[in-house]
PDB file of N, CA and C in Angstrom:
ATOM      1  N   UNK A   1     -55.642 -18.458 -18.292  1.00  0.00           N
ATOM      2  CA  UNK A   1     -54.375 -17.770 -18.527  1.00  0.00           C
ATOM      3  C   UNK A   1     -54.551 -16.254 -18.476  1.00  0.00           C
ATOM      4  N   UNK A   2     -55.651 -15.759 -17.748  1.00  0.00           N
ATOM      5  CA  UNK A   2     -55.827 -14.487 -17.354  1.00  0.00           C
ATOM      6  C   UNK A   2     -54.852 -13.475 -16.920  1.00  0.00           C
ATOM      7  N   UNK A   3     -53.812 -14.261 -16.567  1.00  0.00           N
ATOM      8  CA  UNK A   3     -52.953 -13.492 -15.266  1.00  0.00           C
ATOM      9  C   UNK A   3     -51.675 -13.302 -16.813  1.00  0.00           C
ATOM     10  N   UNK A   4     -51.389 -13.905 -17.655  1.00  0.00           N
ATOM     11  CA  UNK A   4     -50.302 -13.943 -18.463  1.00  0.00           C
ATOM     12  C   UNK A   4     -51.180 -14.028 -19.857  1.00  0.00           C
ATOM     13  N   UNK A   5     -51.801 -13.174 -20.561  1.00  0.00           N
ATOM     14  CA  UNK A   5     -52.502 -13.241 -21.746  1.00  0.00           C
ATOM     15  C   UNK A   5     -51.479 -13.281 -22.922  1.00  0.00           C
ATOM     16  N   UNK A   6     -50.382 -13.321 -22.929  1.00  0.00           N
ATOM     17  CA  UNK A   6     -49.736 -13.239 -24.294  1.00  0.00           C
ATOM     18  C   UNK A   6     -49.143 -14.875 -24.338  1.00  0.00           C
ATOM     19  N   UNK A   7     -49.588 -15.621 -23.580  1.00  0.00           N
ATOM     20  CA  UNK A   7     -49.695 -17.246 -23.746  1.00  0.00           C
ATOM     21  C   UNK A   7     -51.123 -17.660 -23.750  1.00  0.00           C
ATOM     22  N   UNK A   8     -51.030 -18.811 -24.244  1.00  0.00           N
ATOM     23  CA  UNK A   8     -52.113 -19.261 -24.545  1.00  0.00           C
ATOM     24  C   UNK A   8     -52.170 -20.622 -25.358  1.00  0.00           C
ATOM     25  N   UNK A   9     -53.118 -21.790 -24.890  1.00  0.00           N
ATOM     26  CA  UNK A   9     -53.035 -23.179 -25.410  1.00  0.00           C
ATOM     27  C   UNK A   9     -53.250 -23.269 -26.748  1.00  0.00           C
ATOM     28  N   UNK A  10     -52.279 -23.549 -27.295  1.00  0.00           N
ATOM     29  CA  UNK A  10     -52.539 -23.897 -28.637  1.00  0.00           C
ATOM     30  C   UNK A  10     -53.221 -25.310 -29.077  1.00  0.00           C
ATOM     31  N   UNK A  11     -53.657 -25.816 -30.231  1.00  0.00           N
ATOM     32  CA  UNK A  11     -53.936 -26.634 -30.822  1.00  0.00           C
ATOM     33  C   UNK A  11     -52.605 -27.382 -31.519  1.00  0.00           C
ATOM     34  N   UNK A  12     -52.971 -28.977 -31.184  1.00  0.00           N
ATOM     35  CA  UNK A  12     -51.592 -29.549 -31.828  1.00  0.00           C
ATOM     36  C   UNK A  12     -51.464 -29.497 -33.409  1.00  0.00           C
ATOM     37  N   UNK A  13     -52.372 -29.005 -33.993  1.00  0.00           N
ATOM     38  CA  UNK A  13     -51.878 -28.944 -35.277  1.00  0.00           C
ATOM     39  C   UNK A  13     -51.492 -27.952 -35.604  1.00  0.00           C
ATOM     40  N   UNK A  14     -51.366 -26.524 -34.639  1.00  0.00           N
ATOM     41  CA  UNK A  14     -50.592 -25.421 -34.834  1.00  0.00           C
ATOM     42  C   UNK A  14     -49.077 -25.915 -35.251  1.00  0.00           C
ATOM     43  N   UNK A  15     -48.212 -25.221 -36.147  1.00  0.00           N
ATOM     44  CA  UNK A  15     -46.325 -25.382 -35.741  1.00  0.00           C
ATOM     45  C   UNK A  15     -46.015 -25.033 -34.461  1.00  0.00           C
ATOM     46  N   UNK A  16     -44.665 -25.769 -34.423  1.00  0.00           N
ATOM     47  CA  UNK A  16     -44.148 -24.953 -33.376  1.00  0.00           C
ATOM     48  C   UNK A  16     -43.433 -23.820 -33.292  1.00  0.00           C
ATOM     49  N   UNK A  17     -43.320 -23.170 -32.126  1.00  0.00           N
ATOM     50  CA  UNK A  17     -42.308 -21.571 -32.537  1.00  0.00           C
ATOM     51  C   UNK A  17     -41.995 -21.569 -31.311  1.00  0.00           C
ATOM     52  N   UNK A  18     -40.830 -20.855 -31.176  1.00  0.00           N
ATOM     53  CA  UNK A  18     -39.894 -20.420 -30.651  1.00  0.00           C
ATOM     54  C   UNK A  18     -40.541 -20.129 -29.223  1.00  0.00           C
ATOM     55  N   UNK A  19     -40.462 -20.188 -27.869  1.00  0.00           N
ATOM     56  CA  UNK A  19     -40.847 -19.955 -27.023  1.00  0.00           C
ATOM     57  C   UNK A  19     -42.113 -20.972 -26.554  1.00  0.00           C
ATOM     58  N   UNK A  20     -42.492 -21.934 -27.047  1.00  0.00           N
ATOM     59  CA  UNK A  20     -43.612 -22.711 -26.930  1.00  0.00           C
ATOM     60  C   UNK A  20     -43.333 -23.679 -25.716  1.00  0.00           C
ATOM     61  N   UNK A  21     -44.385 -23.680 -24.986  1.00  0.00           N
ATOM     62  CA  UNK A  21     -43.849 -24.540 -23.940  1.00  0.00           C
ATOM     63  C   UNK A  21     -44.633 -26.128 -24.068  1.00  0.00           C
ATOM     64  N   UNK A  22     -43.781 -27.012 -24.020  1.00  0.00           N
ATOM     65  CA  UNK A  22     -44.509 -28.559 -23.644  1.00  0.00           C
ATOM     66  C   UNK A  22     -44.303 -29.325 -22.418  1.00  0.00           C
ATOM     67  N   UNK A  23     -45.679 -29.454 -22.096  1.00  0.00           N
ATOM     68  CA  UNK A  23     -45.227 -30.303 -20.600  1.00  0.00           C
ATOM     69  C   UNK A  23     -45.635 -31.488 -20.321  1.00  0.00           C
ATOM     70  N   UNK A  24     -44.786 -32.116 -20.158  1.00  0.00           N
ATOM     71  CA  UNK A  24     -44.536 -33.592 -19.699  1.00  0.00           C
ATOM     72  C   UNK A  24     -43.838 -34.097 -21.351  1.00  0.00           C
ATOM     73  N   UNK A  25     -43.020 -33.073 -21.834  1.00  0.00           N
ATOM     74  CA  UNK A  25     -42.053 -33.842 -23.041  1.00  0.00           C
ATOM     75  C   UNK A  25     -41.564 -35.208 -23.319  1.00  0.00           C
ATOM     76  N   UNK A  26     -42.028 -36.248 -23.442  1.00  0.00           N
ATOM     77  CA  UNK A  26     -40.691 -37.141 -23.196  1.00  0.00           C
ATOM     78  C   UNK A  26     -39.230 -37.107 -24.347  1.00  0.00           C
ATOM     79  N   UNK A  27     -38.348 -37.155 -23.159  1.00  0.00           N
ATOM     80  CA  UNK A  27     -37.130 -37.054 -23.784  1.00  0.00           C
ATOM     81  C   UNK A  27     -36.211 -38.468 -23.531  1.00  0.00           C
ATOM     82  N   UNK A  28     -35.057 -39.319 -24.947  1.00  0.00           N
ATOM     83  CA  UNK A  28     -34.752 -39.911 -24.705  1.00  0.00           C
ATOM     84  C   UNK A  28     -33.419 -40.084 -24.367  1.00  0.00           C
ATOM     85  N   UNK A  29     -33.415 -40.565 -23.301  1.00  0.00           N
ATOM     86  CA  UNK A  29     -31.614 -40.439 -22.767  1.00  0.00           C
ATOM     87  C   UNK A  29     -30.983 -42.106 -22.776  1.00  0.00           C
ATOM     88  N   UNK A  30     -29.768 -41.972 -24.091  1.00  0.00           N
ATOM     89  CA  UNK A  30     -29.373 -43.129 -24.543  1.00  0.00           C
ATOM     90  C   UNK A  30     -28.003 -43.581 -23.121  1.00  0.00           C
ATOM     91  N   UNK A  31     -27.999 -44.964 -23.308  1.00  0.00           N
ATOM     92  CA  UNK A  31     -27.013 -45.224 -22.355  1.00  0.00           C
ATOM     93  C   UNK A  31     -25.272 -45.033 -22.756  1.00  0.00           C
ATOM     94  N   UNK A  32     -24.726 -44.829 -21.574  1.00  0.00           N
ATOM     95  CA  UNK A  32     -23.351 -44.401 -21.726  1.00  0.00           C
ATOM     96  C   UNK A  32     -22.715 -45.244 -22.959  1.00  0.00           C
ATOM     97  N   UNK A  33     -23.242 -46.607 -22.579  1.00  0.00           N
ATOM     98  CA  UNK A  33     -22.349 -47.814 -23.747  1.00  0.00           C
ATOM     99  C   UNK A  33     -23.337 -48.337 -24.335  1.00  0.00           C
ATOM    100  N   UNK A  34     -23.524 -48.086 -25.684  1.00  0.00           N
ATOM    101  CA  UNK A  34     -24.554 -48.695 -26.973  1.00  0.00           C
ATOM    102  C   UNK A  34     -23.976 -50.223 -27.324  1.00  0.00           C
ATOM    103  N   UNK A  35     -24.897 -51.214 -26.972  1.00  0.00           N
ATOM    104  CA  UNK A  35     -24.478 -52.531 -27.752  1.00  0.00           C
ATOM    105  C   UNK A  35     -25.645 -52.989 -28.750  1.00  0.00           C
ATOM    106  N   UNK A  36     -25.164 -53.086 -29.896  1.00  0.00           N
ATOM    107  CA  UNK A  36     -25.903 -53.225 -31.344  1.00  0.00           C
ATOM    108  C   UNK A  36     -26.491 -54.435 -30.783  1.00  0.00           C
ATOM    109  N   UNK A  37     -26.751 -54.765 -30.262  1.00  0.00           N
ATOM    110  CA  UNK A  37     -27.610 -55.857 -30.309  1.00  0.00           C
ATOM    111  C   UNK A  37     -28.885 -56.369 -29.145  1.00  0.00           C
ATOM    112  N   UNK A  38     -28.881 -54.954 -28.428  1.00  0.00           N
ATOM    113  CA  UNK A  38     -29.572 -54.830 -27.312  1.00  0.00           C
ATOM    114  C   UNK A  38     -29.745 -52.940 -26.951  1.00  0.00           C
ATOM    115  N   UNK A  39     -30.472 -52.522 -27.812  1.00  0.00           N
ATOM    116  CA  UNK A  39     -29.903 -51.197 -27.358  1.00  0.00           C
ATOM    117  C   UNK A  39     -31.830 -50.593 -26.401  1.00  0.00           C
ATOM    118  N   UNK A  40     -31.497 -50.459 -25.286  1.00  0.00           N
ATOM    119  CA  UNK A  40     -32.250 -49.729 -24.807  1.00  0.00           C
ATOM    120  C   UNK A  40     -32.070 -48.439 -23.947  1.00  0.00           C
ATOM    121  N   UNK A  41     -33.284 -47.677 -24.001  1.00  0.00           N
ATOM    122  CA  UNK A  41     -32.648 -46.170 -23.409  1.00  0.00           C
ATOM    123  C   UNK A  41     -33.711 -46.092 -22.080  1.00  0.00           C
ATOM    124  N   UNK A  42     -33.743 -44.678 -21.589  1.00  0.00           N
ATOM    125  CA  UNK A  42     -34.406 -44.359 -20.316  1.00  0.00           C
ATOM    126  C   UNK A  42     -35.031 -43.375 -21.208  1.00  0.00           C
ATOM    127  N   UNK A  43     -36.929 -42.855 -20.636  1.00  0.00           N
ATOM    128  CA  UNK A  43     -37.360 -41.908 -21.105  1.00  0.00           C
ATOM    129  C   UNK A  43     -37.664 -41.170 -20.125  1.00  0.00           C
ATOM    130  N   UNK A  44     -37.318 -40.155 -19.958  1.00  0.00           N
ATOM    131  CA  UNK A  44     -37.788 -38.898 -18.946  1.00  0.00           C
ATOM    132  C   UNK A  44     -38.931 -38.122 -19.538  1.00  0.00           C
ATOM    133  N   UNK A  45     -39.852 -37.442 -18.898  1.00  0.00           N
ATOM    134  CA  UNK A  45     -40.416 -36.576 -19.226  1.00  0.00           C
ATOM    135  C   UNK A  45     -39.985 -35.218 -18.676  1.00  0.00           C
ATOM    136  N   UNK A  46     -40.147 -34.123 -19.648  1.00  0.00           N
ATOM    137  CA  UNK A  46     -39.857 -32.446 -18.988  1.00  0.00           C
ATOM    138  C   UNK A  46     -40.863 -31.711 -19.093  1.00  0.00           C
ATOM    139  N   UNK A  47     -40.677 -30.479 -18.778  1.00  0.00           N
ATOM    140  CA  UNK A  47     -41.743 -29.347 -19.291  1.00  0.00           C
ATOM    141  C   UNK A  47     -40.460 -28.328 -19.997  1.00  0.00           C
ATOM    142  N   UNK A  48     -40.402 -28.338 -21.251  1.00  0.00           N
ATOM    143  CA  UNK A  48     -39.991 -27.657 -22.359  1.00  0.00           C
ATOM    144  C   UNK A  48     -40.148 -26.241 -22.279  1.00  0.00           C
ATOM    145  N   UNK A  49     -39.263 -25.680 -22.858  1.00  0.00           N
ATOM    146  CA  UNK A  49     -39.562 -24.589 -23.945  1.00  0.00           C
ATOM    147  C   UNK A  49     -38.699 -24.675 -25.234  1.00  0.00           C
ATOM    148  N   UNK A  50     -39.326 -24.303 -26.439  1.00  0.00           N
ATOM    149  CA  UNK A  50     -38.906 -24.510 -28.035  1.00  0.00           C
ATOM    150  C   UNK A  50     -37.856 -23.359 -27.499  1.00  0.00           C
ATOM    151  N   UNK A  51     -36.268 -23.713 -27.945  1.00  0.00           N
ATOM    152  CA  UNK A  51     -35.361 -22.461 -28.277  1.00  0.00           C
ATOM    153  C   UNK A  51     -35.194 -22.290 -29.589  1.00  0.00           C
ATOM    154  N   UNK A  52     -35.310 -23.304 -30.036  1.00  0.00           N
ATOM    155  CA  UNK A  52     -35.415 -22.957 -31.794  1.00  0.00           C
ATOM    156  C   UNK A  52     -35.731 -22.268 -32.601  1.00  0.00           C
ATOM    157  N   UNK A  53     -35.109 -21.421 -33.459  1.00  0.00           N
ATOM    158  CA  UNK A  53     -35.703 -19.726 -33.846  1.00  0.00           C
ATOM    159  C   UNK A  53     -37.000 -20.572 -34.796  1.00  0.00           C
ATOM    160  N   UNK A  54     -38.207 -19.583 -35.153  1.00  0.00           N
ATOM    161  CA  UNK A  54     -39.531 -20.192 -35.464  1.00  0.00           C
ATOM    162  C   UNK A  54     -38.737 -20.297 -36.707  1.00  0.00           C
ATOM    163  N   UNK A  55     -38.162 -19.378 -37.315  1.00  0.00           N
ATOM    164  CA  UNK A  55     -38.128 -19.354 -38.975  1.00  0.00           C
ATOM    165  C   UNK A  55     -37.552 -20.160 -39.294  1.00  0.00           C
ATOM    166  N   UNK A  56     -36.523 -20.854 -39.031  1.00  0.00           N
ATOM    167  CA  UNK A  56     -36.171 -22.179 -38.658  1.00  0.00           C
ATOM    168  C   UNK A  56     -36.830 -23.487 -38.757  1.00  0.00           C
ATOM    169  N   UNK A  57     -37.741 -23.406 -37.819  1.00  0.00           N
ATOM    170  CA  UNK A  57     -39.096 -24.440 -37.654  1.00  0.00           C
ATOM    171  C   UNK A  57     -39.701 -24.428 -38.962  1.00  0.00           C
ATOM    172  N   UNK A  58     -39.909 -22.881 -38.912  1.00  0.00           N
ATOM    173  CA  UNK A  58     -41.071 -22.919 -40.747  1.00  0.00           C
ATOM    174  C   UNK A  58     -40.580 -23.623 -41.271  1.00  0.00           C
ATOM    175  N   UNK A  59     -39.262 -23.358 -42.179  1.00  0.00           N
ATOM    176  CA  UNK A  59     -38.855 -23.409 -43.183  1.00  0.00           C
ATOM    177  C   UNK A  59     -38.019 -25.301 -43.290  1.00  0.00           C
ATOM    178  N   UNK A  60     -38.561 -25.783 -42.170  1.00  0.00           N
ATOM    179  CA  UNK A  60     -37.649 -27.279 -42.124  1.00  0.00           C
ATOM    180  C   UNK A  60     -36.666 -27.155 -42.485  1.00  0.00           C
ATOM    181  N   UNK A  61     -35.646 -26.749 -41.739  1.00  0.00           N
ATOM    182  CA  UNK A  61     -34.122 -26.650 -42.115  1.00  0.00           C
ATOM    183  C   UNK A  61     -33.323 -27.482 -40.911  1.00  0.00           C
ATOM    184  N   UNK A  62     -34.140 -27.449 -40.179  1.00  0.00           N
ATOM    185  CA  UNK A  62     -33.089 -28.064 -38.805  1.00  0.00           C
ATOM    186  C   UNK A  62     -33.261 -29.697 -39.185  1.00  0.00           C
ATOM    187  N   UNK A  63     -32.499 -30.358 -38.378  1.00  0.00           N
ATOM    188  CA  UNK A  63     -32.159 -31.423 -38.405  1.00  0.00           C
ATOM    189  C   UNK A  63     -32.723 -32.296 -36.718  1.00  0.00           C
ATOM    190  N   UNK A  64     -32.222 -30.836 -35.976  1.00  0.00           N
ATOM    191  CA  UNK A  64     -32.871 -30.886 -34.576  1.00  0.00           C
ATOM    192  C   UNK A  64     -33.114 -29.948 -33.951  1.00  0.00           C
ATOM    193  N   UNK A  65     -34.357 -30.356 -32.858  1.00  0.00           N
ATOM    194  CA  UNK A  65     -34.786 -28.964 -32.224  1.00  0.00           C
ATOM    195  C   UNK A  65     -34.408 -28.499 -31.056  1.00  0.00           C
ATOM    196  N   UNK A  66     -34.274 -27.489 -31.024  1.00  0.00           N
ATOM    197  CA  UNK A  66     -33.718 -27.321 -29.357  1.00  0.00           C
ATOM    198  C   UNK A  66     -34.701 -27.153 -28.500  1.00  0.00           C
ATOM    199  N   UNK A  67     -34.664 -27.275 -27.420  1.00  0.00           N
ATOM    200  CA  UNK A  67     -35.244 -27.517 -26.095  1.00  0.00           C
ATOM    201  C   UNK A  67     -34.549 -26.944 -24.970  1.00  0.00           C
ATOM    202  N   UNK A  68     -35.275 -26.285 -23.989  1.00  0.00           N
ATOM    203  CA  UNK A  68     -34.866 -26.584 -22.720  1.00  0.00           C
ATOM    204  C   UNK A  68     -35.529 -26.429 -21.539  1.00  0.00           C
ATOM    205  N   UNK A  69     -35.345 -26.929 -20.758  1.00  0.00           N
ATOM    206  CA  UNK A  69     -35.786 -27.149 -19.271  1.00  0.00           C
ATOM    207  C   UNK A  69     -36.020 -26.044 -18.622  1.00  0.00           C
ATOM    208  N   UNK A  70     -37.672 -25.856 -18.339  1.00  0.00           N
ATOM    209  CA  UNK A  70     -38.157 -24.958 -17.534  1.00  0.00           C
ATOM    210  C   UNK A  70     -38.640 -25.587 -16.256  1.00  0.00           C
ATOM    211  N   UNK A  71     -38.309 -24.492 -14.987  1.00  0.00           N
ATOM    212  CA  UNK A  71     -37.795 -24.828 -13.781  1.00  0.00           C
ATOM    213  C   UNK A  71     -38.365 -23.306 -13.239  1.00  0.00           C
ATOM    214  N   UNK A  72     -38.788 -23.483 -12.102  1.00  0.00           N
ATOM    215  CA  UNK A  72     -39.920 -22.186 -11.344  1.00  0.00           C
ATOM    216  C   UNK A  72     -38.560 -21.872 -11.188  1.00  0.00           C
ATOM    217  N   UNK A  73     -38.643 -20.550 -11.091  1.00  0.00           N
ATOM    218  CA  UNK A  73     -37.882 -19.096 -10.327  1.00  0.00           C
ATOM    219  C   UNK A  73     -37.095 -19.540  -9.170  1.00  0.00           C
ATOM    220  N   UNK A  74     -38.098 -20.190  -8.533  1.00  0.00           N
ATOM    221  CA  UNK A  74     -37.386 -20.187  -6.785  1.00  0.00           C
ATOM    222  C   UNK A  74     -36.479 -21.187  -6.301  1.00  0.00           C
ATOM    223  N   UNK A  75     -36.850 -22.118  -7.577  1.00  0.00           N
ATOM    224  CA  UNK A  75     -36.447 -23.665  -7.084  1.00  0.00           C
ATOM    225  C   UNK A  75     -35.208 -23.335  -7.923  1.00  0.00           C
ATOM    226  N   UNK A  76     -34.583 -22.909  -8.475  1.00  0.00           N
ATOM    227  CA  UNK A  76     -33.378 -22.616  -9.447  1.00  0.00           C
ATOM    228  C   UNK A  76     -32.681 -21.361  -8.405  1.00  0.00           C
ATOM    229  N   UNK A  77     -33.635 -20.587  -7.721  1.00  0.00           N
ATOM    230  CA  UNK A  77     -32.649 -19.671  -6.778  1.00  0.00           C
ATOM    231  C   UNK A  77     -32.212 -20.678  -5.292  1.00  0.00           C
ATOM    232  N   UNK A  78     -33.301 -21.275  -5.205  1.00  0.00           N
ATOM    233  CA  UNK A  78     -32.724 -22.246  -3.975  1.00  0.00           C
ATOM    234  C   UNK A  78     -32.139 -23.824  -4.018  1.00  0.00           C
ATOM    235  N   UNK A  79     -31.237 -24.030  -5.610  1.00  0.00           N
ATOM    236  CA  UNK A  79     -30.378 -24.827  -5.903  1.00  0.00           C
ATOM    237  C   UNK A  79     -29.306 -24.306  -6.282  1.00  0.00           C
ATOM    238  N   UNK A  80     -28.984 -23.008  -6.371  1.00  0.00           N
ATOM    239  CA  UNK A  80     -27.924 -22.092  -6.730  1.00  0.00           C
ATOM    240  C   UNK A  80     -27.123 -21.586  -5.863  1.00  0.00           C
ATOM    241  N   UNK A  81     -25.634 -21.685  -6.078  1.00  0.00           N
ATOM    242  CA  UNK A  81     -25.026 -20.963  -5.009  1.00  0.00           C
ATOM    243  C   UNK A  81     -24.972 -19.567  -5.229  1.00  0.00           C
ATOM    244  N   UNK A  82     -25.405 -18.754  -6.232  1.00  0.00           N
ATOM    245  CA  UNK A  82     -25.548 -17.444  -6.350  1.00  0.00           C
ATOM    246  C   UNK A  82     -26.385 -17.054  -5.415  1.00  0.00           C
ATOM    247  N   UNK A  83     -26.186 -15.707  -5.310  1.00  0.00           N
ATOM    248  CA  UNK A  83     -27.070 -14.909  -4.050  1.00  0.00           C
ATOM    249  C   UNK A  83     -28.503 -14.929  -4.806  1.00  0.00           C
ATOM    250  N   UNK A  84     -29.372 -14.667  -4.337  1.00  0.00           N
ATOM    251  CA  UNK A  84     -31.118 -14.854  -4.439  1.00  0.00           C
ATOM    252  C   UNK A  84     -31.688 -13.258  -4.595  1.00  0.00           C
ATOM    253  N   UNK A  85     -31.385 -12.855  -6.286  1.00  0.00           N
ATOM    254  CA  UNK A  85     -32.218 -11.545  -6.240  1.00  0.00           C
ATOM    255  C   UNK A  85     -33.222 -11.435  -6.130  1.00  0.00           C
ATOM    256  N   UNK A  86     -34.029 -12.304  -6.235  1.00  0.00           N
ATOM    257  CA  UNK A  86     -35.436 -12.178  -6.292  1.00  0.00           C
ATOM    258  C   UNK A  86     -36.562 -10.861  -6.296  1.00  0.00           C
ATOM    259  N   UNK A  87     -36.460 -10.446  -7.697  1.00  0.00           N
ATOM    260  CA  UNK A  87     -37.092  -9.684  -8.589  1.00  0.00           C
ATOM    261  C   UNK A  87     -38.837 -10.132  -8.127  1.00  0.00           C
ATOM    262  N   UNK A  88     -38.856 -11.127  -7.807  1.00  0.00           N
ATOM    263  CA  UNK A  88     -40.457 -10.871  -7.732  1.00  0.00           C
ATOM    264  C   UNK A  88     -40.837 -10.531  -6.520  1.00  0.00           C
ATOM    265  N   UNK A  89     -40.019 -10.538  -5.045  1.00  0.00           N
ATOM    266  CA  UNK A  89     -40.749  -9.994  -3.995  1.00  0.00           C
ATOM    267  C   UNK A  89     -41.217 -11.521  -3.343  1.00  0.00           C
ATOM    268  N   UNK A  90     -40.518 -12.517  -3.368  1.00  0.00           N
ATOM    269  CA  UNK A  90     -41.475 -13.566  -3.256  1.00  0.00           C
ATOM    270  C   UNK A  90     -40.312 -14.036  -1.786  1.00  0.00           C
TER     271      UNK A  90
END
């Protein structure tokens, strides 16, 4: 992680905080119609980032955590109908 030093692999018994990335998350996505007596879901996996403010996390107050979906630069400019600033020169 030479190239980006203010990340870096943590240990799973670290907490989590705010900006933390996980990859290959699995996440569970319940079906449109729940029947009590058969309920099964689909599991996806993602690559995360924690949006959840840390102090938050500390202090166990949430109920749930937020998440969201990280997606390279380019592949989000070339699924977008917005014009392509592309800040990195790429």
């Amino acid at each position: 992680m030479g190239k980006y030093p203010w990340y870096a692999v943590v240990d799973d018994k670290e907490p989590l905080l705010q900006g933390d990335f996980i990859n290959s998350c699995p996440v569970v996505i319940p079906p449109a119609i729940i029947k009590l007596e058969n309920v099964s879901a689909e599991v996806i996996e993602y690559d995360v980032t924690i949006m959840s403010q840390s102090c938050d996390l500390e202090q166990k107050i949430m109920e749930m955590l937020y998440a969201a979906d990280v997606l390279p630069y380019l592949k989000i400019c070339s699924e977008s109908q917005l014009p392509t600033l592309n800040p990195f020169g790429v």
